[in-house]
C-alpha atoms as a PDB file:
ATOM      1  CA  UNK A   1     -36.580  18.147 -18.776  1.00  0.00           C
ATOM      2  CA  UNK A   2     -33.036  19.238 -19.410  1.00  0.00           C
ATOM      3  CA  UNK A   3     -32.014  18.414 -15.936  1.00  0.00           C
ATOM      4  CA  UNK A   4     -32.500  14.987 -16.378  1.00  0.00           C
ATOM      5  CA  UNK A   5     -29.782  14.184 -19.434  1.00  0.00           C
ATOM      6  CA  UNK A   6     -27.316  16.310 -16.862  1.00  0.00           C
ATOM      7  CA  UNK A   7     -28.192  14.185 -13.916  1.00  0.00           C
ATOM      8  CA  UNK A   8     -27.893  11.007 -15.379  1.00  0.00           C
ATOM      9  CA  UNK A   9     -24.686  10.356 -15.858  1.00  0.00           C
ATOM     10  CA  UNK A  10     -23.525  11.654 -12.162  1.00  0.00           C
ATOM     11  CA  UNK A  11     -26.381   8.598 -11.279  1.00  0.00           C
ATOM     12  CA  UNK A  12     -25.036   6.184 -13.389  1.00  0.00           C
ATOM     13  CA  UNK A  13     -21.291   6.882 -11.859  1.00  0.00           C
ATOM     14  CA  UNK A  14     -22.858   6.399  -8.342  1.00  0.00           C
ATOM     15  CA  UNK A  15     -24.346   3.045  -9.469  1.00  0.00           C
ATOM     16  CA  UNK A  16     -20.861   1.675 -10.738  1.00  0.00           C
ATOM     17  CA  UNK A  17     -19.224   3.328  -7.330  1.00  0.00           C
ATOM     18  CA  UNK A  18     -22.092   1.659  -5.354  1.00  0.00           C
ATOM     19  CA  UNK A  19     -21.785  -1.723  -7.444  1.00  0.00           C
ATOM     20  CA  UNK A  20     -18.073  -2.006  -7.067  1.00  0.00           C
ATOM     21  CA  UNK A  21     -18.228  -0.916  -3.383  1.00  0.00           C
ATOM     22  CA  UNK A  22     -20.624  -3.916  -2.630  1.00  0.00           C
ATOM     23  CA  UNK A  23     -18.710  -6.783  -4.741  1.00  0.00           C
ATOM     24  CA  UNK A  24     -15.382  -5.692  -2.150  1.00  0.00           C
ATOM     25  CA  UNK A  25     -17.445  -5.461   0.828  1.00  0.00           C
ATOM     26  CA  UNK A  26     -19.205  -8.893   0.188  1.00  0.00           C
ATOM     27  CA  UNK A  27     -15.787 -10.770  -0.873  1.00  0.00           C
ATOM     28  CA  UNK A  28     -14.368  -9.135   2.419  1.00  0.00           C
ATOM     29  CA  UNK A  29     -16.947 -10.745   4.696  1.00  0.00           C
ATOM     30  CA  UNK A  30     -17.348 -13.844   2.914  1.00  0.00           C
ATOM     31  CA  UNK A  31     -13.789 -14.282   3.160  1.00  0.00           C
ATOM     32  CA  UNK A  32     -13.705 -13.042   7.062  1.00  0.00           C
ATOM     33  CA  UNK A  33     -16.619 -15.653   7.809  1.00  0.00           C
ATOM     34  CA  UNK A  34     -14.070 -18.318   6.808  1.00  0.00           C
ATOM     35  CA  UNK A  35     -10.619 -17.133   7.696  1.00  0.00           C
ATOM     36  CA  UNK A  36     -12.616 -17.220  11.632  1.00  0.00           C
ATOM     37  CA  UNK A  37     -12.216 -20.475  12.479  1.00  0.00           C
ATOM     38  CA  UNK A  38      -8.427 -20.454  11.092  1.00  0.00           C
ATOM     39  CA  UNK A  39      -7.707 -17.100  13.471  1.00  0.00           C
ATOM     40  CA  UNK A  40      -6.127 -18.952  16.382  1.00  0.00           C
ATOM     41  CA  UNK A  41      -3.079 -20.836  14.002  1.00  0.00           C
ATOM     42  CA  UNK A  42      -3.211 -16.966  12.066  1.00  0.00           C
ATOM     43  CA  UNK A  43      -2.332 -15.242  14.833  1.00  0.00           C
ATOM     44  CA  UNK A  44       0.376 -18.055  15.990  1.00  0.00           C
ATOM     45  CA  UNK A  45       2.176 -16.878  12.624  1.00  0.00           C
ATOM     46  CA  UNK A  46       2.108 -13.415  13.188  1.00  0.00           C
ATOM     47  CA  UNK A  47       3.562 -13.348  16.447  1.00  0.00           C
ATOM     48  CA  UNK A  48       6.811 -15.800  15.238  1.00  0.00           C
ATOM     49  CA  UNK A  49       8.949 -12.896  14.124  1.00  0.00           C
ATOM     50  CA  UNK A  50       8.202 -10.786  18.021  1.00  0.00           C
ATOM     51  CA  UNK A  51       8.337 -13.982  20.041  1.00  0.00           C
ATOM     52  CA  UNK A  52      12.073 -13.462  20.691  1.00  0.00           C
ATOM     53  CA  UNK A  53      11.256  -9.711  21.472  1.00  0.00           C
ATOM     54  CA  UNK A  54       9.168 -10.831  24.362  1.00  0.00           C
ATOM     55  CA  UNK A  55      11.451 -12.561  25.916  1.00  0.00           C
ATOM     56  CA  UNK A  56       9.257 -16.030  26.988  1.00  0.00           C
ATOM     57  CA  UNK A  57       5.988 -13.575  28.021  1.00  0.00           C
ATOM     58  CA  UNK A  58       2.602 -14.733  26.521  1.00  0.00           C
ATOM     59  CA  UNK A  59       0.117 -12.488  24.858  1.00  0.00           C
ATOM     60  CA  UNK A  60      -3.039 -11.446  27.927  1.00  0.00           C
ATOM     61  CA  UNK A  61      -6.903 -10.885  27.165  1.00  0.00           C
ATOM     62  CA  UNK A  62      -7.703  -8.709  29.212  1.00  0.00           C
ATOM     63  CA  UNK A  63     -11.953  -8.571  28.282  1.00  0.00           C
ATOM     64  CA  UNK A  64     -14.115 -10.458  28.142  1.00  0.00           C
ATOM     65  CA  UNK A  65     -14.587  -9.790  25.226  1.00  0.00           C
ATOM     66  CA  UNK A  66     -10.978  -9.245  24.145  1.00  0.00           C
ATOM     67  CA  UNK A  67     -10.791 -13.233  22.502  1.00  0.00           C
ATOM     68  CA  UNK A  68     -14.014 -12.321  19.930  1.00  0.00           C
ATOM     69  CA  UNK A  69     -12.552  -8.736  18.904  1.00  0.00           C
ATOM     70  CA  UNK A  70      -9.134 -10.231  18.000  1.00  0.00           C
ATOM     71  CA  UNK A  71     -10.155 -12.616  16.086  1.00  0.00           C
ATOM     72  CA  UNK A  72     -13.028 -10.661  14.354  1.00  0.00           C
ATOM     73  CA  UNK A  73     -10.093  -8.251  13.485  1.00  0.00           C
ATOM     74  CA  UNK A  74      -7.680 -10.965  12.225  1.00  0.00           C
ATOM     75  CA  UNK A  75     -10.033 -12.348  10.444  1.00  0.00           C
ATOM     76  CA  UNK A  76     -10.796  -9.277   8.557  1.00  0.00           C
ATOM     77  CA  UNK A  77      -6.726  -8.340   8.381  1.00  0.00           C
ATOM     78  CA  UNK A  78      -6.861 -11.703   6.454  1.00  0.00           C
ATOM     79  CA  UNK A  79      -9.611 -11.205   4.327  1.00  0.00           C
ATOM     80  CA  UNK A  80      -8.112  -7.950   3.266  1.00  0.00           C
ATOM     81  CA  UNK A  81      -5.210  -9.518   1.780  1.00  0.00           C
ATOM     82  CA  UNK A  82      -6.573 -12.733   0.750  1.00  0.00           C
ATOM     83  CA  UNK A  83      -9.049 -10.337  -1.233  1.00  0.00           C
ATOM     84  CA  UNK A  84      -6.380  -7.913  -2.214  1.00  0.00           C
ATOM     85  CA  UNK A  85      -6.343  -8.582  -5.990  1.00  0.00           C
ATOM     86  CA  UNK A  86     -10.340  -8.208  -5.969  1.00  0.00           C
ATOM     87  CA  UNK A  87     -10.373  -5.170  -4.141  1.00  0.00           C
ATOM     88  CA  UNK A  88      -7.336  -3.072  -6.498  1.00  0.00           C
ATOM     89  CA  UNK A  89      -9.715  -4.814  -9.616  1.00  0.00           C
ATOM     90  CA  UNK A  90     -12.423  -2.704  -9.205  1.00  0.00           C
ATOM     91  CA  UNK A  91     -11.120   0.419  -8.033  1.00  0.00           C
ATOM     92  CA  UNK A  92      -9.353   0.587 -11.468  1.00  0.00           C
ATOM     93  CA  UNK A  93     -12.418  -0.787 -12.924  1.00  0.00           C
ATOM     94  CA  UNK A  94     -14.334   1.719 -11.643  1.00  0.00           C
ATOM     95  CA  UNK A  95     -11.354   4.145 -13.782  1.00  0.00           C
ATOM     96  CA  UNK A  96     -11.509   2.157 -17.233  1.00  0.00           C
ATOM     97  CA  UNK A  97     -14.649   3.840 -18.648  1.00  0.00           C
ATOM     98  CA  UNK A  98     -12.351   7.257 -18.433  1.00  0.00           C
ATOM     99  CA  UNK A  99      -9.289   5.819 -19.974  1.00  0.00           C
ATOM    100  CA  UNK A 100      -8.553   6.309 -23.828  1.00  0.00           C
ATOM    101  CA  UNK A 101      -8.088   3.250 -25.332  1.00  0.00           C
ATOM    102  CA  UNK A 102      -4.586   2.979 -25.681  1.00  0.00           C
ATOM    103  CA  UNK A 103      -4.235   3.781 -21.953  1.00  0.00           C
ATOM    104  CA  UNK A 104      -6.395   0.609 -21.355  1.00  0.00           C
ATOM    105  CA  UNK A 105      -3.854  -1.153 -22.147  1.00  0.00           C
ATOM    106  CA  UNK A 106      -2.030  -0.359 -18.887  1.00  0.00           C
ATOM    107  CA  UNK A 107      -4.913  -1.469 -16.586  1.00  0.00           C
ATOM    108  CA  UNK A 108      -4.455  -5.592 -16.415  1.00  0.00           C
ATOM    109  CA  UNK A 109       0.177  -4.779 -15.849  1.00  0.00           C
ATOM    110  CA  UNK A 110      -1.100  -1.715 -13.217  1.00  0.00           C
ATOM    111  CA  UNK A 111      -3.307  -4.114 -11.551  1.00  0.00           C
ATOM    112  CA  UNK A 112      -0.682  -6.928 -11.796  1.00  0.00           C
ATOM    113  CA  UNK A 113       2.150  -4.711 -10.266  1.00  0.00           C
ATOM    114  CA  UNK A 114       0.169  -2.839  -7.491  1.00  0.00           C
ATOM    115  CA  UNK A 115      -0.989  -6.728  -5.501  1.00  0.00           C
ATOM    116  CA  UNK A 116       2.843  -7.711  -6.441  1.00  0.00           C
ATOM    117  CA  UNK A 117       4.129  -4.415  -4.623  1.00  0.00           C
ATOM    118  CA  UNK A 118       1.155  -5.040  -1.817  1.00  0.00           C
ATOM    119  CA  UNK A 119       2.181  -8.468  -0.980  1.00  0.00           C
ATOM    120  CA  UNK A 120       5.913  -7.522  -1.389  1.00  0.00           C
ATOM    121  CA  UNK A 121       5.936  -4.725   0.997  1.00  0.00           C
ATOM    122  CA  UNK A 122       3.971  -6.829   3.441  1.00  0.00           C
ATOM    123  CA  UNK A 123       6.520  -9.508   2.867  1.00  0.00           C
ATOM    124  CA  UNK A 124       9.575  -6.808   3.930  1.00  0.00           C
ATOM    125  CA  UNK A 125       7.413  -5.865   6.662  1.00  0.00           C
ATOM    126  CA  UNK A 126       7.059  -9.599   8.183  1.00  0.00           C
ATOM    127  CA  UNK A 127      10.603 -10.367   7.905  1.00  0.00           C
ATOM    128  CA  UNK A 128      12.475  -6.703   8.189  1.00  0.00           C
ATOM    129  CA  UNK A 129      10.349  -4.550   9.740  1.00  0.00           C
ATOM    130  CA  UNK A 130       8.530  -6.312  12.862  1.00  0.00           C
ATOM    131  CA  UNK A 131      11.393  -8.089  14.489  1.00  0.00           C
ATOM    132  CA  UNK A 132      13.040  -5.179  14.689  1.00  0.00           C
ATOM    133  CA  UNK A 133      10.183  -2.591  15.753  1.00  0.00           C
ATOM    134  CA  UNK A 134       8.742  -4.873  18.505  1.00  0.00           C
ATOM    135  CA  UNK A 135      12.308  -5.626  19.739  1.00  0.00           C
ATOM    136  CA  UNK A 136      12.981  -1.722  20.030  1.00  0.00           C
ATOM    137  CA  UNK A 137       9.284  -0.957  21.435  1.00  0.00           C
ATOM    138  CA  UNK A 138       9.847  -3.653  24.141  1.00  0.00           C
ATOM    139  CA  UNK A 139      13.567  -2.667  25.095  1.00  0.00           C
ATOM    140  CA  UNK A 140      12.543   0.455  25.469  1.00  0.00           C
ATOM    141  CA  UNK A 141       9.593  -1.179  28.451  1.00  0.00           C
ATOM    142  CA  UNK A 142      11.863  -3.746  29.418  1.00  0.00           C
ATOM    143  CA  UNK A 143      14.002  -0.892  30.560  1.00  0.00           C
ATOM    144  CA  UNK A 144      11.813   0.706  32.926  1.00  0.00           C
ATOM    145  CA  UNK A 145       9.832  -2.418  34.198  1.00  0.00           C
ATOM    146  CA  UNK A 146       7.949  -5.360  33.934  1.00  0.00           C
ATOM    147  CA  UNK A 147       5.172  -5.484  31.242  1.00  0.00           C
ATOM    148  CA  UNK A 148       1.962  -7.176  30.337  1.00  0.00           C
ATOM    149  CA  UNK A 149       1.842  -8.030  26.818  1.00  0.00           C
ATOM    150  CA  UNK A 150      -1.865  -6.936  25.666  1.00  0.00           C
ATOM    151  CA  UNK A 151      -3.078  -9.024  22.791  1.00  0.00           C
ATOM    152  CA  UNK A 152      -5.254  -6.348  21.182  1.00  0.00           C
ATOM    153  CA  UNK A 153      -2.390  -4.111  21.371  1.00  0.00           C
ATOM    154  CA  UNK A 154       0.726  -6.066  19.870  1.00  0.00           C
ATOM    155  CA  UNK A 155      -1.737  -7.289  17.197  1.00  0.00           C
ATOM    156  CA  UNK A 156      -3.450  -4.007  16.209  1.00  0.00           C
ATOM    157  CA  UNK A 157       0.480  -2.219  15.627  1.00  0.00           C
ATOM    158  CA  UNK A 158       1.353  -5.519  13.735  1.00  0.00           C
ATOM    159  CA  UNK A 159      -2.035  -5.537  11.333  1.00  0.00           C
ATOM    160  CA  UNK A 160      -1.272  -1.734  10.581  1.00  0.00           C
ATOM    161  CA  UNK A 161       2.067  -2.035  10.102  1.00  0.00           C
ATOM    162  CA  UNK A 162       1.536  -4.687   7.425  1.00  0.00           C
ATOM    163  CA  UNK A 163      -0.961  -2.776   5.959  1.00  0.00           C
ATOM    164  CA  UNK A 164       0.954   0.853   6.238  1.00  0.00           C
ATOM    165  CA  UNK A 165       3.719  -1.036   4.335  1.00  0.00           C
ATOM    166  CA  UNK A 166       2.123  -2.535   1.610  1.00  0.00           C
ATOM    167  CA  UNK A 167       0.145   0.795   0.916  1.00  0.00           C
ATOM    168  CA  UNK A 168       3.135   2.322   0.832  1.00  0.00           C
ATOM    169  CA  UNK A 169       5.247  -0.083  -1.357  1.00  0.00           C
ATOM    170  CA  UNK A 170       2.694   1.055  -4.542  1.00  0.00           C
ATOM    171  CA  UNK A 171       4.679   4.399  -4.535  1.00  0.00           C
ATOM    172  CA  UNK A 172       7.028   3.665  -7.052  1.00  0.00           C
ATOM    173  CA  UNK A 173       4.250   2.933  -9.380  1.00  0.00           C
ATOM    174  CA  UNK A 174       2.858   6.394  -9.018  1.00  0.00           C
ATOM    175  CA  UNK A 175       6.641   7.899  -9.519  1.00  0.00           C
ATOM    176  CA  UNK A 176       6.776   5.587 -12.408  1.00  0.00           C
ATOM    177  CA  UNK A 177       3.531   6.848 -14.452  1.00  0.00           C
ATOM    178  CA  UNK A 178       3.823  10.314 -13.027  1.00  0.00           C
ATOM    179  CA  UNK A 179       7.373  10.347 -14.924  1.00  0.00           C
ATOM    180  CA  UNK A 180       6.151   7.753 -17.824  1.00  0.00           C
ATOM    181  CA  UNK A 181       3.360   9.970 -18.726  1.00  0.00           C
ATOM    182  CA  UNK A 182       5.454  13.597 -18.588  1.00  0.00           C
ATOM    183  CA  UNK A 183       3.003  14.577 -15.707  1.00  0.00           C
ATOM    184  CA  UNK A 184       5.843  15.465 -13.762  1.00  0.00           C
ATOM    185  CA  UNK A 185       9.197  16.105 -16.203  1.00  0.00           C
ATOM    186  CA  UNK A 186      11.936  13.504 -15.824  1.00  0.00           C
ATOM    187  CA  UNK A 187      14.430  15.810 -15.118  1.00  0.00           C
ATOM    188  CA  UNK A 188      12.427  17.429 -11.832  1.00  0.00           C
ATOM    189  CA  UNK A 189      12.341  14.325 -10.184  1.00  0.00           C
ATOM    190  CA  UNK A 190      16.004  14.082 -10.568  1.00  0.00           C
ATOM    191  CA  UNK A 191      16.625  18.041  -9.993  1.00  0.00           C
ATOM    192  CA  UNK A 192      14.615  18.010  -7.154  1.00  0.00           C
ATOM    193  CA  UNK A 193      15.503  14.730  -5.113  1.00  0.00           C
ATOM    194  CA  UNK A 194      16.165  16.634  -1.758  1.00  0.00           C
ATOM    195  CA  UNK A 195      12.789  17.862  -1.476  1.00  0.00           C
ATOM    196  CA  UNK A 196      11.482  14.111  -2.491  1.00  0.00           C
ATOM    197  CA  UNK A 197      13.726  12.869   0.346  1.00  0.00           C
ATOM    198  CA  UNK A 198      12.227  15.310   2.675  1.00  0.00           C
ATOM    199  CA  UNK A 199       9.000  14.235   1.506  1.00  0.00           C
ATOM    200  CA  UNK A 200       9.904  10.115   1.842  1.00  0.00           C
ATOM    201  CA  UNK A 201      10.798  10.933   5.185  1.00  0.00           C
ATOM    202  CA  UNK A 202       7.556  12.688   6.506  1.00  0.00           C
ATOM    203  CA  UNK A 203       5.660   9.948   4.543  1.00  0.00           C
ATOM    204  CA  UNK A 204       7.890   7.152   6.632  1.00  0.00           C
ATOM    205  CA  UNK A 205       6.668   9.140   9.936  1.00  0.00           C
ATOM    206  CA  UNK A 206       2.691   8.991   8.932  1.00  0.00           C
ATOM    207  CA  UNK A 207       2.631   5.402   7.516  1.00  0.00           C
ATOM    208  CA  UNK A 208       4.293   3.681   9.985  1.00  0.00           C
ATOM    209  CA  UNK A 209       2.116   3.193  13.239  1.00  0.00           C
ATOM    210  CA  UNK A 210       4.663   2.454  16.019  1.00  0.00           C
ATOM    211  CA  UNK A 211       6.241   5.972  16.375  1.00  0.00           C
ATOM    212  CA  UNK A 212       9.844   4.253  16.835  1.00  0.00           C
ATOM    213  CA  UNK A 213      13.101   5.564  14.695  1.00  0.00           C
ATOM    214  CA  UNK A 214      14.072   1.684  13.841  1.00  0.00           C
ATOM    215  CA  UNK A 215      10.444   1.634  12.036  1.00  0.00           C
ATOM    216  CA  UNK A 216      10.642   5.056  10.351  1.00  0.00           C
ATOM    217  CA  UNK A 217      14.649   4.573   9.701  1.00  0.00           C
ATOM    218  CA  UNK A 218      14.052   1.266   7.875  1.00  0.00           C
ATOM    219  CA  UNK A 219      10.517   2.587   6.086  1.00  0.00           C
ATOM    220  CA  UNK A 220      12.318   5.617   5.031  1.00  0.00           C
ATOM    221  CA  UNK A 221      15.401   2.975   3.547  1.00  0.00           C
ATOM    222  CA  UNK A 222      13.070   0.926   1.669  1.00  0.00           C
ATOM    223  CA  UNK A 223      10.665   4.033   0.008  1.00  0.00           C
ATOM    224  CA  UNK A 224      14.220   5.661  -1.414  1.00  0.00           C
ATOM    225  CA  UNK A 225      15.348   2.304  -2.755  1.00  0.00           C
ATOM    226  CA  UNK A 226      12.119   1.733  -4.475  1.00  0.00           C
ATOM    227  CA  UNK A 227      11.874   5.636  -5.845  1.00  0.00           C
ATOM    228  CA  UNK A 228      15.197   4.748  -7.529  1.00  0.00           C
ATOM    229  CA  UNK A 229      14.663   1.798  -8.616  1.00  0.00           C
ATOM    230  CA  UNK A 230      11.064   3.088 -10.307  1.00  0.00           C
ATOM    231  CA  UNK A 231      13.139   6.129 -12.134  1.00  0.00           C
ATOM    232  CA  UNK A 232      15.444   3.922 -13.750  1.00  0.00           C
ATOM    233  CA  UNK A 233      13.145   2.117 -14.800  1.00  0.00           C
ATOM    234  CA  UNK A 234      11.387   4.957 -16.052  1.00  0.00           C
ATOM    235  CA  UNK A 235      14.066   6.067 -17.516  1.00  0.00           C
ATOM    236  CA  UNK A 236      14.738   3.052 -19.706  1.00  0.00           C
ATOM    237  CA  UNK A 237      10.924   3.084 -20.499  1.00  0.00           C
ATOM    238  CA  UNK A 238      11.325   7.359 -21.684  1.00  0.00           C
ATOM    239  CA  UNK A 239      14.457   6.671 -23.720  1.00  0.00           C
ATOM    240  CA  UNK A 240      13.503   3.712 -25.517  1.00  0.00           C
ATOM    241  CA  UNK A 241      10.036   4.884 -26.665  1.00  0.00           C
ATOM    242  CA  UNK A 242      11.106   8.594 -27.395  1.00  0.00           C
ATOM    243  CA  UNK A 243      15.099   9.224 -26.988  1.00  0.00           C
ATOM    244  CA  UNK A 244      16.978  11.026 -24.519  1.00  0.00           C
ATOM    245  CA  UNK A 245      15.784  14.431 -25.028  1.00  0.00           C
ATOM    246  CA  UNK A 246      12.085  13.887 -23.709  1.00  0.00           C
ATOM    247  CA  UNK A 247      13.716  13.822 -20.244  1.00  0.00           C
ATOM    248  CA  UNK A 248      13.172  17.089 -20.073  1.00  0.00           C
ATOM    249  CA  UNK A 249       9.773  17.100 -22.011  1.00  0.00           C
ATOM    250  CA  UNK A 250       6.880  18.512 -19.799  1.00  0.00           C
ATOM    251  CA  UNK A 251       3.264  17.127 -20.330  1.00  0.00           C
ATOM    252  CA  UNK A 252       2.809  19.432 -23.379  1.00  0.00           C
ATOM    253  CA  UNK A 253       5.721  18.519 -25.229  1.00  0.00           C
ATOM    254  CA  UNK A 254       4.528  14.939 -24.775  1.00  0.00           C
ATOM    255  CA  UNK A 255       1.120  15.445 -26.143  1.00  0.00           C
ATOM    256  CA  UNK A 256       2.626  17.720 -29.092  1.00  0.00           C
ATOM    257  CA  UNK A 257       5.282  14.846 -29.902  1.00  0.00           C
ATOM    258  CA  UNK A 258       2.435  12.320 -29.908  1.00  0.00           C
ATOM    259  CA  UNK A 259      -0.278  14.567 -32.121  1.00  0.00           C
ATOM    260  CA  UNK A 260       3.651  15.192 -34.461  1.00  0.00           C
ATOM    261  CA  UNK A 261       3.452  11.386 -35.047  1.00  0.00           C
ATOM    262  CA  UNK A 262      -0.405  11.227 -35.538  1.00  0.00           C
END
């Protein structure tokens, strides 16, 4: 029937999507099952860098169930990262049938930068970003009254603010390919940086979980450092493989220098 050859190939995507979805949520749990029993000494690391912020108080479960859902949830937190480089694997092997073969070649350095840019921006998180978001967040408390520290609270704006950052440490290598590959010209990013500010800021509001201006302030810092620091790079990449003059090319001068060579 001549539905079937149309068909197929839309199945045989959802059976890679379905296969690939399966391998991350199996490493995920595997890896949660174990990380469990380690969850108590876990969570005694992530709350170093607020304990000064608290000012002696202790951490309160306040369920019964409170003990089981925090560590079921740092646990998974864990697994997450632990399993990072698995889980950024196959969503770009789920890509590489669709890539041209000398774009394949950027897969295995893609894969190798986005975990590095994961871990890093959950590294500036731990040692930048919470110390100085919980002591603001409590200040602000401290200020009106006594509080009681909720567990499942302090550790659920901790987990996503570690994950918020290291999502959104990958952006420089989006502004990297976007400019690398001519998809957007060199010379927009450049002529239009106000509107890109504007945008890092609005991005710095939605990623970052706590609502405070020390978070967004020091988010906002770190996504224009890394934008820069992505274009130069860029830059060097554009000039050495094709001069100074394709930082202006768009996407169809980049395609018509590249059939030119052919």
């Amino acid at each position: 029937m001549p539905i079937g050859p149309a068909r197929m190939p839309i199945m045989d995507h959802l059976g890679e999507l379905r296969r690939r979805v399966t391998i991350i949520v199996v490493a995920v749990i595997v890896c949660a099952l174990i990380v469990y029993m380690a969850t108590p000494t876990l969570i005694e690391l992530m709350m170093d860098q607020i304990e000064e912020a608290m000012r002696g108080q202790e951490l309160v479960v306040i369920s019964v169930l409170g003990g089981f859902t925090i560590r079921f949830k740092v646990a998974l937190f864990f697994s997450v990262i632990i399993c990072c480089p698995i889980i950024i694997w196959e969503i770009m092997a789920f890509f590489l049938p669709a890539l041209k073969p000398k774009e394949r070649k950027w897969v295995v350095p893609t894969v190798a930068a986005m975990v590095a840019l994961f871990f890093l921006g959950m590294i500036f998180c731990f040692f930048v970003i919470q110390p100085a978001a919980f002591g603001w967040l409590l200040d602000q408390s401290f200020e009106i009254g006594a509080i009681m520290p909720n567990a499942e609270d302090y550790l659920d704006i901790y987990m996503l603010l570690e994950i918020g950052f290291g999502i959104a440490f990958q952006l420089p290598l989006v502004i990297f390919y976007l400019s690398v590959f001519h998809l957007v010209p060199y010379k927009t990013f450049r002529a239009q940086w106000r509107f890109v500010y504007v945008g890092l800021m609005v991005l710095s509001a939605v990623v970052t979980p706590d609502a405070s201006p020390m978070t967004m302030v020091l988010m906002f810092a770190a996504l224009i450092g890394l934008y820069e620091v992505a274009l130069a790079v860029a830059r060097v990449i554009i000039v050495a493989r094709d001069g100074r003059e394709a930082l202006k090319w768009s996407r169809d001068d980049y395609e018509q220098h590249a059939f030119d060579k052919q």
